[in-house]
PDB file of N, CA and C in Angstrom:
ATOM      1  N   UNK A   1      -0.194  14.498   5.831  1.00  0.00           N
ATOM      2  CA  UNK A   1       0.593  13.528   5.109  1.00  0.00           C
ATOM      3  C   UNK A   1      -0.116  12.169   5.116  1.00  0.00           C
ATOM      4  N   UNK A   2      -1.040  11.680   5.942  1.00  0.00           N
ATOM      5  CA  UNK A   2      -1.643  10.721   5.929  1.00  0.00           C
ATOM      6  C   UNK A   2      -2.600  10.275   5.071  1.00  0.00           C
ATOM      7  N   UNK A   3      -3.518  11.414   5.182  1.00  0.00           N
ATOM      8  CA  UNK A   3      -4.013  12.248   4.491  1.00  0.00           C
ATOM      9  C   UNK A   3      -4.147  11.218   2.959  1.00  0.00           C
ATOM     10  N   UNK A   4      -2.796  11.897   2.464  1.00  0.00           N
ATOM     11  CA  UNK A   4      -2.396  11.516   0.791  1.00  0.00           C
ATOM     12  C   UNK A   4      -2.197  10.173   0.911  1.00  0.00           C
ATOM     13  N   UNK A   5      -1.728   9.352   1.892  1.00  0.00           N
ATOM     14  CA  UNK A   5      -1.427   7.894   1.676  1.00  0.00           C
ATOM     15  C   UNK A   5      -2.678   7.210   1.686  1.00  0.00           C
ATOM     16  N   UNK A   6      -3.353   7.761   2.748  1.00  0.00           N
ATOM     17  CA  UNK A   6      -5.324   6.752   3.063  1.00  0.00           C
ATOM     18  C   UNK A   6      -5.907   7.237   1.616  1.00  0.00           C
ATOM     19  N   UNK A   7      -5.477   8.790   0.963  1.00  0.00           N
ATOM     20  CA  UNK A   7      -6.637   8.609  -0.253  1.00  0.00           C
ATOM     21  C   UNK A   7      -5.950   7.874  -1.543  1.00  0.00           C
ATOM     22  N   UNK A   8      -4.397   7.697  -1.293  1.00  0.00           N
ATOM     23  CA  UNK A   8      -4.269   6.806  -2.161  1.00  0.00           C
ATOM     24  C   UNK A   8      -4.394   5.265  -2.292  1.00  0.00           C
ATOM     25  N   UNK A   9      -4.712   4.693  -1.158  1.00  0.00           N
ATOM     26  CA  UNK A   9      -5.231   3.656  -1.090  1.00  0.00           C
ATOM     27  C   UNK A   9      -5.977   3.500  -0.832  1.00  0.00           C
ATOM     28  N   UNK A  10      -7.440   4.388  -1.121  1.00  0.00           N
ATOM     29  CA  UNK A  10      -8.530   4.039  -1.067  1.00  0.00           C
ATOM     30  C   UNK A  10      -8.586   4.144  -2.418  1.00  0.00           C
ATOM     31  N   UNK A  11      -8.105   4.952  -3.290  1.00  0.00           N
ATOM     32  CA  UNK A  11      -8.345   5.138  -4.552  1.00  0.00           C
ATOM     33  C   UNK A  11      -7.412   4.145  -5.337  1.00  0.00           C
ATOM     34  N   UNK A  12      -6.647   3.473  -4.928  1.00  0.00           N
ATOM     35  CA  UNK A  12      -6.208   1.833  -5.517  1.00  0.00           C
ATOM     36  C   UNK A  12      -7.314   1.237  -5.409  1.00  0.00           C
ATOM     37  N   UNK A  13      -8.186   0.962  -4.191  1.00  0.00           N
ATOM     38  CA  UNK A  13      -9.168  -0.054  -3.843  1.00  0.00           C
ATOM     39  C   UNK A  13     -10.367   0.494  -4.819  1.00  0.00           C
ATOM     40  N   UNK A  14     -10.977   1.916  -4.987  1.00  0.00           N
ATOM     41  CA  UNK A  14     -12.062   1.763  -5.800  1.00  0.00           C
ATOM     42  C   UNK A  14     -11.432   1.520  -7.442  1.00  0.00           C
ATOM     43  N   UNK A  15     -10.232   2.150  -7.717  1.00  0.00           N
ATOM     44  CA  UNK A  15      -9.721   0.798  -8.960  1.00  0.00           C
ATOM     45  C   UNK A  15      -9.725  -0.197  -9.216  1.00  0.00           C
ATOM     46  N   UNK A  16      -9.536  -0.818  -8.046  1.00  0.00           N
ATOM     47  CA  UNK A  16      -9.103  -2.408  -8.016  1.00  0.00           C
ATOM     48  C   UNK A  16     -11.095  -2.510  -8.210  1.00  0.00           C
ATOM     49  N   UNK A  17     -12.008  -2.466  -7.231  1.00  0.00           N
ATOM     50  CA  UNK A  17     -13.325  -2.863  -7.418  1.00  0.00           C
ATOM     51  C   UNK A  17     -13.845  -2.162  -8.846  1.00  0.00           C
ATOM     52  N   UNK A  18     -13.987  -1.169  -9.188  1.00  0.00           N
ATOM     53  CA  UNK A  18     -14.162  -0.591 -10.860  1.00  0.00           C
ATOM     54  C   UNK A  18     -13.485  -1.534 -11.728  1.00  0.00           C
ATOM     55  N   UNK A  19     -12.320  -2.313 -11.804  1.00  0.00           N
ATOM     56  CA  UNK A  19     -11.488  -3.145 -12.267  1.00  0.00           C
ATOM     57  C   UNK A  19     -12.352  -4.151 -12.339  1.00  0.00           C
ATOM     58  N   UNK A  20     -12.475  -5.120 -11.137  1.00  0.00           N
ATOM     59  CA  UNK A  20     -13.256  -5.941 -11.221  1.00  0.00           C
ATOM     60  C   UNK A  20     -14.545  -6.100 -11.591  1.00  0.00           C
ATOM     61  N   UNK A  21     -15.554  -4.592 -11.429  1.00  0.00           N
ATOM     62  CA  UNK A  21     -16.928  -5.029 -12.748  1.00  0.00           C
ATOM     63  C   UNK A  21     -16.521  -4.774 -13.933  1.00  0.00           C
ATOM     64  N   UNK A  22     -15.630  -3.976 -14.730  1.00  0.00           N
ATOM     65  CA  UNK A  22     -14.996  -3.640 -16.016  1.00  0.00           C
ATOM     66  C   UNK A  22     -14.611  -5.199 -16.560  1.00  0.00           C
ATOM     67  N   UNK A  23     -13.849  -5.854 -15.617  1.00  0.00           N
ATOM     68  CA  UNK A  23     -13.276  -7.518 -16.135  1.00  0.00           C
ATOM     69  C   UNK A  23     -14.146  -8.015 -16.262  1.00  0.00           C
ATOM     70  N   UNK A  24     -15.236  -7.922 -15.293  1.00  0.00           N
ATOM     71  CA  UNK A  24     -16.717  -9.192 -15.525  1.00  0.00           C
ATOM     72  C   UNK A  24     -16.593  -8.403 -16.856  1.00  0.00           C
ATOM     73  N   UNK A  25     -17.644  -7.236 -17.289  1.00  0.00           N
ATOM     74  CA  UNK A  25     -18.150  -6.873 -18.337  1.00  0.00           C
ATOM     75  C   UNK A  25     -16.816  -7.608 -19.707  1.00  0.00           C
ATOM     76  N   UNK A  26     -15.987  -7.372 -19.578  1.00  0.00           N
ATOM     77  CA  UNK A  26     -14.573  -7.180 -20.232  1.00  0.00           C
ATOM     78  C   UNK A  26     -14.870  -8.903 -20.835  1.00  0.00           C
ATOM     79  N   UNK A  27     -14.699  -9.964 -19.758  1.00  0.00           N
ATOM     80  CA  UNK A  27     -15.176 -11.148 -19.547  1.00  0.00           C
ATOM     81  C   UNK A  27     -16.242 -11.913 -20.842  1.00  0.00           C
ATOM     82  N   UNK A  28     -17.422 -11.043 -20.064  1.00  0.00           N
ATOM     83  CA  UNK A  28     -18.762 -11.879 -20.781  1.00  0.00           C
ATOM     84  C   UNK A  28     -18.828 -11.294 -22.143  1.00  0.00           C
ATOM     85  N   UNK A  29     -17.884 -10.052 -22.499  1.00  0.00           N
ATOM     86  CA  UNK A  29     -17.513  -9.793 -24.016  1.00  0.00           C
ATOM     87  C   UNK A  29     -16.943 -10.928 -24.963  1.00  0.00           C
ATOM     88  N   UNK A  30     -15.672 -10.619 -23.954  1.00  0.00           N
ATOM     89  CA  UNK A  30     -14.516 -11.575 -24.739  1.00  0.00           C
ATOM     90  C   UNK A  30     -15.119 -13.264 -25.346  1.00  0.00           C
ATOM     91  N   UNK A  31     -16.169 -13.484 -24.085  1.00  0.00           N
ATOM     92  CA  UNK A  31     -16.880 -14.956 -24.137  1.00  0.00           C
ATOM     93  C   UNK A  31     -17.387 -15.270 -25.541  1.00  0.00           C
ATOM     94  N   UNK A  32     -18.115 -13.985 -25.726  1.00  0.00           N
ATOM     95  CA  UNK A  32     -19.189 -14.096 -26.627  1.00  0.00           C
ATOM     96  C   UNK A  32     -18.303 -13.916 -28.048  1.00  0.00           C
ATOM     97  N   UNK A  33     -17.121 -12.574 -28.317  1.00  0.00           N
ATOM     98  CA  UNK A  33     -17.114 -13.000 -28.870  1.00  0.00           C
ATOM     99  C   UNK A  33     -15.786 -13.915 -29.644  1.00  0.00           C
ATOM    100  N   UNK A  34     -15.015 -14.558 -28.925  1.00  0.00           N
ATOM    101  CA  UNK A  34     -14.083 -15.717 -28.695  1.00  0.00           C
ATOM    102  C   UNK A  34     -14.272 -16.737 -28.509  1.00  0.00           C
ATOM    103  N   UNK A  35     -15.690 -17.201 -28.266  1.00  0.00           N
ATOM    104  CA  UNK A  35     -16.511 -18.816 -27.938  1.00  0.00           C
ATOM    105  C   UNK A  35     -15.747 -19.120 -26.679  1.00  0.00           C
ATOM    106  N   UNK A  36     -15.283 -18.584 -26.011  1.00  0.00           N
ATOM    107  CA  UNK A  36     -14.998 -19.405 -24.537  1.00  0.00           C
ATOM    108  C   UNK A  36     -15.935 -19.855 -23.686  1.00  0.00           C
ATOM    109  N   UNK A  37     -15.324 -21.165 -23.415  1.00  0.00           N
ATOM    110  CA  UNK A  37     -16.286 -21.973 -22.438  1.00  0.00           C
ATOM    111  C   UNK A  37     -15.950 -21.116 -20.893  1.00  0.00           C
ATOM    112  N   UNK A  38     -17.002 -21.627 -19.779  1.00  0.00           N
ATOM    113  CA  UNK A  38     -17.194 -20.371 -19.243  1.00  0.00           C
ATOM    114  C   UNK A  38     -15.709 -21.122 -17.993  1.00  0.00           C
ATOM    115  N   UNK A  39     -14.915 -22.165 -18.525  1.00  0.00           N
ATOM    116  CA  UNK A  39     -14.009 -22.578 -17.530  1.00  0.00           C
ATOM    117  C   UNK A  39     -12.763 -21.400 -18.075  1.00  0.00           C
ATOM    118  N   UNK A  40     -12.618 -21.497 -19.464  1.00  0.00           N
ATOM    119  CA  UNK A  40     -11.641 -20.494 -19.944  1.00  0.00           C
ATOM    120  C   UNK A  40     -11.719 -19.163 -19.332  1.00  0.00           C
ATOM    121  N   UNK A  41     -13.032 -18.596 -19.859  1.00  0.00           N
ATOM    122  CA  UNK A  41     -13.067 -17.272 -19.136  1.00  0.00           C
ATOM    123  C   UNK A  41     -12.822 -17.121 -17.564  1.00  0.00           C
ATOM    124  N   UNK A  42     -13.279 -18.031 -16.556  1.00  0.00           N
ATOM    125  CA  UNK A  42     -12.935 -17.804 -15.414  1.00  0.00           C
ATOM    126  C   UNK A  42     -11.442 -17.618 -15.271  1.00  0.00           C
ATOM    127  N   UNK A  43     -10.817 -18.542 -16.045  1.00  0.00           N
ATOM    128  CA  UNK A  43      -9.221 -18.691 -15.617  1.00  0.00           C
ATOM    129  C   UNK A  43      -8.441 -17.217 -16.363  1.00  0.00           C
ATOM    130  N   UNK A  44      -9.514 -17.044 -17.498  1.00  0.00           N
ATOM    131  CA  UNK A  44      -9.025 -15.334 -17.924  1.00  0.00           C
ATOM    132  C   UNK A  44      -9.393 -14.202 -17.144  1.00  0.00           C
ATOM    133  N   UNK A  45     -10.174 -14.092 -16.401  1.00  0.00           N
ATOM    134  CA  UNK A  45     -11.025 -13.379 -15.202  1.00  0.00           C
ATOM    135  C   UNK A  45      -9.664 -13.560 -13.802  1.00  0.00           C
ATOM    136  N   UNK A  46      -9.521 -14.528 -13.724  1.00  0.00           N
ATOM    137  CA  UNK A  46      -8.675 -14.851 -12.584  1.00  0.00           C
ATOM    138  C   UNK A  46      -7.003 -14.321 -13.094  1.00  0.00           C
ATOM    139  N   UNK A  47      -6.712 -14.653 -13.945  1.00  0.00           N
ATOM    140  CA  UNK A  47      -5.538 -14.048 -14.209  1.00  0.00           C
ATOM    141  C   UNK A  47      -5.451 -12.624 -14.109  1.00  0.00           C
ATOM    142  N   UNK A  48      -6.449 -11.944 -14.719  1.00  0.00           N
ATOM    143  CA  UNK A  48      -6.721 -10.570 -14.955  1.00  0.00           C
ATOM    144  C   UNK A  48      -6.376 -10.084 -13.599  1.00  0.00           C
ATOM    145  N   UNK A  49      -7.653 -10.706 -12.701  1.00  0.00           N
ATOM    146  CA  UNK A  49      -7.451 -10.764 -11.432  1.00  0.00           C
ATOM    147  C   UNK A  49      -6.304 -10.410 -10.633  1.00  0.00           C
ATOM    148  N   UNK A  50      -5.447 -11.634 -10.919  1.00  0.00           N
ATOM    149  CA  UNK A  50      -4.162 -11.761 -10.347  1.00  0.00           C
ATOM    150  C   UNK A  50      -3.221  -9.829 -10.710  1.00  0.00           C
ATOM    151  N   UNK A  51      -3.218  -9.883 -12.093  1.00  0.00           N
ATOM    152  CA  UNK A  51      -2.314  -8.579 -12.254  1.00  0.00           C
ATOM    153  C   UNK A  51      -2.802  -7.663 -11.441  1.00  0.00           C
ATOM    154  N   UNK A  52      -4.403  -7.397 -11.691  1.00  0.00           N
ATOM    155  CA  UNK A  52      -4.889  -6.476 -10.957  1.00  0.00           C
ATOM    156  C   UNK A  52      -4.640  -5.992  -9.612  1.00  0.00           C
ATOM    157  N   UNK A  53      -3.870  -7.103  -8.739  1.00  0.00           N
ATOM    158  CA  UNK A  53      -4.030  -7.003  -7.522  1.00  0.00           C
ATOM    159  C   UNK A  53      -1.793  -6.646  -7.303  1.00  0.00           C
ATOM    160  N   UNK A  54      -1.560  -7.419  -8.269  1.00  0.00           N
ATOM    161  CA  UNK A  54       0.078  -6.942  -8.411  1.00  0.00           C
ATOM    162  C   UNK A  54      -0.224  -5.222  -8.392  1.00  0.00           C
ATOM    163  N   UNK A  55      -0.640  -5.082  -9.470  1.00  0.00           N
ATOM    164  CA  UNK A  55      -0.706  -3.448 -10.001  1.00  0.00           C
ATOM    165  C   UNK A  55      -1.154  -2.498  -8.445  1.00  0.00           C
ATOM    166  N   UNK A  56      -2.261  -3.047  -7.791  1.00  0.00           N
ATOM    167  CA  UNK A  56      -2.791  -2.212  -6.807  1.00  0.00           C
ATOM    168  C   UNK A  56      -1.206  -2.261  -5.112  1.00  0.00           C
ATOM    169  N   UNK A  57      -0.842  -3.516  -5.371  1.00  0.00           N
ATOM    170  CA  UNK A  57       0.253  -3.834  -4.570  1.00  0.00           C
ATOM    171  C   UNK A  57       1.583  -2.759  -4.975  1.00  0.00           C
ATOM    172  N   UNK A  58       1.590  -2.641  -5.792  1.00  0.00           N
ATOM    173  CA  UNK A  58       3.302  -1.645  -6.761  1.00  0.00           C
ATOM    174  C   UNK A  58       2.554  -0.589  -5.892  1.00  0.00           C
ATOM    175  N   UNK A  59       1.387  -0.257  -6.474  1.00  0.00           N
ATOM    176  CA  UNK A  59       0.837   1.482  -6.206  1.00  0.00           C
ATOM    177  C   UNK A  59       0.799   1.745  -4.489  1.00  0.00           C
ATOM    178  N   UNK A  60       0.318   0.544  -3.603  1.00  0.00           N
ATOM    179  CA  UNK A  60       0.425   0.977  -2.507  1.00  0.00           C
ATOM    180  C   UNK A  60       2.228   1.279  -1.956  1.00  0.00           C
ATOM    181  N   UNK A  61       2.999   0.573  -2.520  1.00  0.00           N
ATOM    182  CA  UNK A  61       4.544   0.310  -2.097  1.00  0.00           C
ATOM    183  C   UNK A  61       5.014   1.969  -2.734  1.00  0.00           C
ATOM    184  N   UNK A  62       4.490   2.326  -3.629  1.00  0.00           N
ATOM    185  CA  UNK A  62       4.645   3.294  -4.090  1.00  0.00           C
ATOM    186  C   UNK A  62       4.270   4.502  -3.584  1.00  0.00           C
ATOM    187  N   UNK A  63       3.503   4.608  -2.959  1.00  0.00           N
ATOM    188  CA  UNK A  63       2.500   5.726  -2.468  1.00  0.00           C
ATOM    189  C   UNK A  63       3.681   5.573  -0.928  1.00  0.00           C
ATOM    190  N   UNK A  64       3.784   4.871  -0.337  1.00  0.00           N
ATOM    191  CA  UNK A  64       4.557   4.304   0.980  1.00  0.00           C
ATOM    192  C   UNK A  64       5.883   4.486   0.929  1.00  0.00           C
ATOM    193  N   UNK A  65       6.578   4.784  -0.080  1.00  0.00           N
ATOM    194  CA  UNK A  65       8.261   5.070  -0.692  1.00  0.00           C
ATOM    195  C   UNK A  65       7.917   6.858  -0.938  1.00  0.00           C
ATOM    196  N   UNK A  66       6.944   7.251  -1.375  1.00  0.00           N
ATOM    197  CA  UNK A  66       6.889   8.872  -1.307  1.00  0.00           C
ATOM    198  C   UNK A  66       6.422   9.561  -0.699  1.00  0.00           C
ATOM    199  N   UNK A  67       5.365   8.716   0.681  1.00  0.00           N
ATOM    200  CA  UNK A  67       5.537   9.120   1.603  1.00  0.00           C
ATOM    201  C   UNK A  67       6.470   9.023   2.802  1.00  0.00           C
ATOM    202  N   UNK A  68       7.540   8.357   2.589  1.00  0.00           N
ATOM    203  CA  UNK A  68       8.587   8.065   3.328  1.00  0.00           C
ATOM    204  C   UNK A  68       9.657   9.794   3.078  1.00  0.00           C
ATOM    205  N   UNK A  69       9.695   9.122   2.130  1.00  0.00           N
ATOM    206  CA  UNK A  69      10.485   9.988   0.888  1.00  0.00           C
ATOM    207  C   UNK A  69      10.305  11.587   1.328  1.00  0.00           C
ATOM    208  N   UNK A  70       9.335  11.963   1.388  1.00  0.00           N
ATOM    209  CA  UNK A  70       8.604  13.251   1.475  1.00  0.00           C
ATOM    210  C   UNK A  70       8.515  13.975   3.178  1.00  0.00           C
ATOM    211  N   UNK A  71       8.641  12.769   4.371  1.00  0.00           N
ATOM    212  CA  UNK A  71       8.938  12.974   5.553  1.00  0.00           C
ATOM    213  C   UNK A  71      10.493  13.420   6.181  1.00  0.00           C
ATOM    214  N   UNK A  72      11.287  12.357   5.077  1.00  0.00           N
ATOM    215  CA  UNK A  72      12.477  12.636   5.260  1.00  0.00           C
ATOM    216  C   UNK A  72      13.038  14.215   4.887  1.00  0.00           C
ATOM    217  N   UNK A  73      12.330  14.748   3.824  1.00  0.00           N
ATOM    218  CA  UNK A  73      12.412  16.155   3.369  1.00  0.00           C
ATOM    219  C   UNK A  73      12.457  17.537   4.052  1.00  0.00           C
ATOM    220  N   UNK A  74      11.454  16.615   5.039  1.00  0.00           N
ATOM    221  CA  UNK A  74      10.840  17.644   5.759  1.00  0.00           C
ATOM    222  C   UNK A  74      10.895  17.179   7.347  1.00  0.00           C
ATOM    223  N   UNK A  75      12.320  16.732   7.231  1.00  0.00           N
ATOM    224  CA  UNK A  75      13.085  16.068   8.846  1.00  0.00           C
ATOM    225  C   UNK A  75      12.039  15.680   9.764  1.00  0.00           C
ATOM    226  N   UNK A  76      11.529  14.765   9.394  1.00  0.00           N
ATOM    227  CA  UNK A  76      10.260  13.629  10.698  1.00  0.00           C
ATOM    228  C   UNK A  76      11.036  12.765  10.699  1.00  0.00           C
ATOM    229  N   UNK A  77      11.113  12.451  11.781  1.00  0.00           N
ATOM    230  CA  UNK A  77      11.769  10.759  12.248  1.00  0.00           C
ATOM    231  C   UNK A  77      10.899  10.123  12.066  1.00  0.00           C
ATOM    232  N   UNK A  78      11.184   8.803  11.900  1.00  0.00           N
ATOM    233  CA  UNK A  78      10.390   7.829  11.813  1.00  0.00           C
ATOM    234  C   UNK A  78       9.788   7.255  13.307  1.00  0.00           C
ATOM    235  N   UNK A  79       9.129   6.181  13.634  1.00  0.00           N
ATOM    236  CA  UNK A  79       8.812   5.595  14.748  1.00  0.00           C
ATOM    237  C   UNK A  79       9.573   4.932  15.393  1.00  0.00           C
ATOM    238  N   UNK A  80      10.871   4.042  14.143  1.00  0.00           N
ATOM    239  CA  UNK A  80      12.286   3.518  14.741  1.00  0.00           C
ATOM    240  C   UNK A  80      13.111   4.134  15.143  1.00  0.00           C
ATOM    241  N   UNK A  81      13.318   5.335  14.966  1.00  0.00           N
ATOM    242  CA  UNK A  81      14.283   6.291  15.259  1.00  0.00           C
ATOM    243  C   UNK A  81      13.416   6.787  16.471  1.00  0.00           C
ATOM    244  N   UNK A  82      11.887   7.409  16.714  1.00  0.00           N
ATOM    245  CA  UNK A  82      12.088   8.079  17.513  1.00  0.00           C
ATOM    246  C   UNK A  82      11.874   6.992  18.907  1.00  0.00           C
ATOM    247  N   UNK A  83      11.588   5.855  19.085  1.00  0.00           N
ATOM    248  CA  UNK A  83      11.986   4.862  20.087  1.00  0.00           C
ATOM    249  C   UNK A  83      13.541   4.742  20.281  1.00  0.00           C
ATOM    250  N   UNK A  84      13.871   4.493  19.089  1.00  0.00           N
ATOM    251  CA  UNK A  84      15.890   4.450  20.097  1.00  0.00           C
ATOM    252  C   UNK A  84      16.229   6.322  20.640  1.00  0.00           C
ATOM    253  N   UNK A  85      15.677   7.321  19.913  1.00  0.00           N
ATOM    254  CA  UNK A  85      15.991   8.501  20.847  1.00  0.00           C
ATOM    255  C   UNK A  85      15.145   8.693  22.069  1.00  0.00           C
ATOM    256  N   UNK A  86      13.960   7.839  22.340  1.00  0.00           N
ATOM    257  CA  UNK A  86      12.922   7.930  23.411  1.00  0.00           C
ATOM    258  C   UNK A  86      13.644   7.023  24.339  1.00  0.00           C
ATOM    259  N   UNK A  87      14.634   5.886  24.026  1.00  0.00           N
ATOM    260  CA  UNK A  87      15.260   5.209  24.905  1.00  0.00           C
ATOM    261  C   UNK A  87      16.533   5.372  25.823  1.00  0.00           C
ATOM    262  N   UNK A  88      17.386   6.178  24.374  1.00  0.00           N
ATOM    263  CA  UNK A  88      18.499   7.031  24.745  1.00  0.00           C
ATOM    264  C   UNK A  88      17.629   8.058  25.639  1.00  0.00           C
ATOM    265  N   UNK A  89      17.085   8.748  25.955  1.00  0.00           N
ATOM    266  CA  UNK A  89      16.700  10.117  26.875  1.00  0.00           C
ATOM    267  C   UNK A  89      16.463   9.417  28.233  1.00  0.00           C
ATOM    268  N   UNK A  90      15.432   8.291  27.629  1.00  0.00           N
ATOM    269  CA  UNK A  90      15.945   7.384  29.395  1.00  0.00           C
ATOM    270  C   UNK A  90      17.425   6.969  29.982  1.00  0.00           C
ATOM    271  N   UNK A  91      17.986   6.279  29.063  1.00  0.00           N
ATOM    272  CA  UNK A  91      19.389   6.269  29.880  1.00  0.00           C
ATOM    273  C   UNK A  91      19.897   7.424  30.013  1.00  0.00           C
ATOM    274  N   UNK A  92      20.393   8.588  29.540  1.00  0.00           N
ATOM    275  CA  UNK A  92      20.317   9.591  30.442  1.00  0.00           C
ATOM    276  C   UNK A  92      20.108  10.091  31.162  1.00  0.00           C
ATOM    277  N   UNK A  93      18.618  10.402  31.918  1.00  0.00           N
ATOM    278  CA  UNK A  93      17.945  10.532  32.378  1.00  0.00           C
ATOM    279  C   UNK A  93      18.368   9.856  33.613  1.00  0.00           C
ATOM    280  N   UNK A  94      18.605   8.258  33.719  1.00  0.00           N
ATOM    281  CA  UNK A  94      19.527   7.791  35.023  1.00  0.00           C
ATOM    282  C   UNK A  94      20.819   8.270  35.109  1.00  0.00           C
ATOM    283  N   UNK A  95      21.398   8.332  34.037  1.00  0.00           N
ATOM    284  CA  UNK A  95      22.576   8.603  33.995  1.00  0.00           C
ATOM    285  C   UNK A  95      22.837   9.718  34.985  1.00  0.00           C
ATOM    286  N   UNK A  96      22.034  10.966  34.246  1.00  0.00           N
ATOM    287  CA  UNK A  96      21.960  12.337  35.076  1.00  0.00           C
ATOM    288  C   UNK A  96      21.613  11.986  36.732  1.00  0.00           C
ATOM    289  N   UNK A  97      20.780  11.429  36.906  1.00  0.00           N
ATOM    290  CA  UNK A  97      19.950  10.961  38.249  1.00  0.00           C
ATOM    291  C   UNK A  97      21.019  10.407  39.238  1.00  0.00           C
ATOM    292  N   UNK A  98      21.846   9.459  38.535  1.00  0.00           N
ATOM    293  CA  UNK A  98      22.914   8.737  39.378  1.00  0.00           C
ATOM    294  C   UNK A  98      24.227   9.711  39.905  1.00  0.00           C
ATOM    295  N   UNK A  99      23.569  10.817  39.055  1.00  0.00           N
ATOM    296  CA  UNK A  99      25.371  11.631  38.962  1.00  0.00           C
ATOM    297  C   UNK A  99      25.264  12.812  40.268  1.00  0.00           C
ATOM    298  N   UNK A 100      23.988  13.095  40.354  1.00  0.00           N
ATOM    299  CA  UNK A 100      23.281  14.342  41.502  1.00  0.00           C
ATOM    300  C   UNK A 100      23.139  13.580  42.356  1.00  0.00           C
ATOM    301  N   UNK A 101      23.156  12.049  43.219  1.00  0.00           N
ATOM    302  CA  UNK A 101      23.213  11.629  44.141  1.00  0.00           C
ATOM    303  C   UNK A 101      24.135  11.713  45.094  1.00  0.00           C
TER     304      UNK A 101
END
């Protein structure tokens, strides 16, 4: 199960970097042929930018909601749950201890 979450966020990240030489290229197009000065294009580069990194952000939250999603299916506790039942077994555990004395 991990597995699917690390290759989906590695495979956001070589998007996100493929993204970013596609925008340069995308970029020094648009420059040429739109006459942008090269302050415009940066701030069009940077915006691009900006979504790019929203888009890779949704996909990781996403990938993280179906792997949640997909544990619950298949009855795994989580790490919060299994600390309050790892805590509960200790108080028992005295509980029992105090009671055989």
């Amino acid at each position: 199960m991990l597995e699917l979450v690390e290759k989906t966020i590695l495979a956001g990240i070589g998007a996100l970097s493929l993204s970013q030489k596609k925008g340069d290229e995308l970029l020094q197009e648009l420059k040429e042929r739109l006459n942008l000065t090269e302050e415009e294009g940066k701030k069009l580069l940077n915006k691009l930018e900006g979504v790019a990194k929203e888009n890779q952000l949704r996909l990781e939250e996403l990938a993280r909601e179906e792997v949640k999603k997909a544990c619950q299916r298949m009855g795994m506790v989580s790490v919060d749950e299994f600390g309050k039942l790892k805590k509960k077994v200790v108080q028992l555990e005295k509980q029992l201890k105090s009671l055989t004395k």
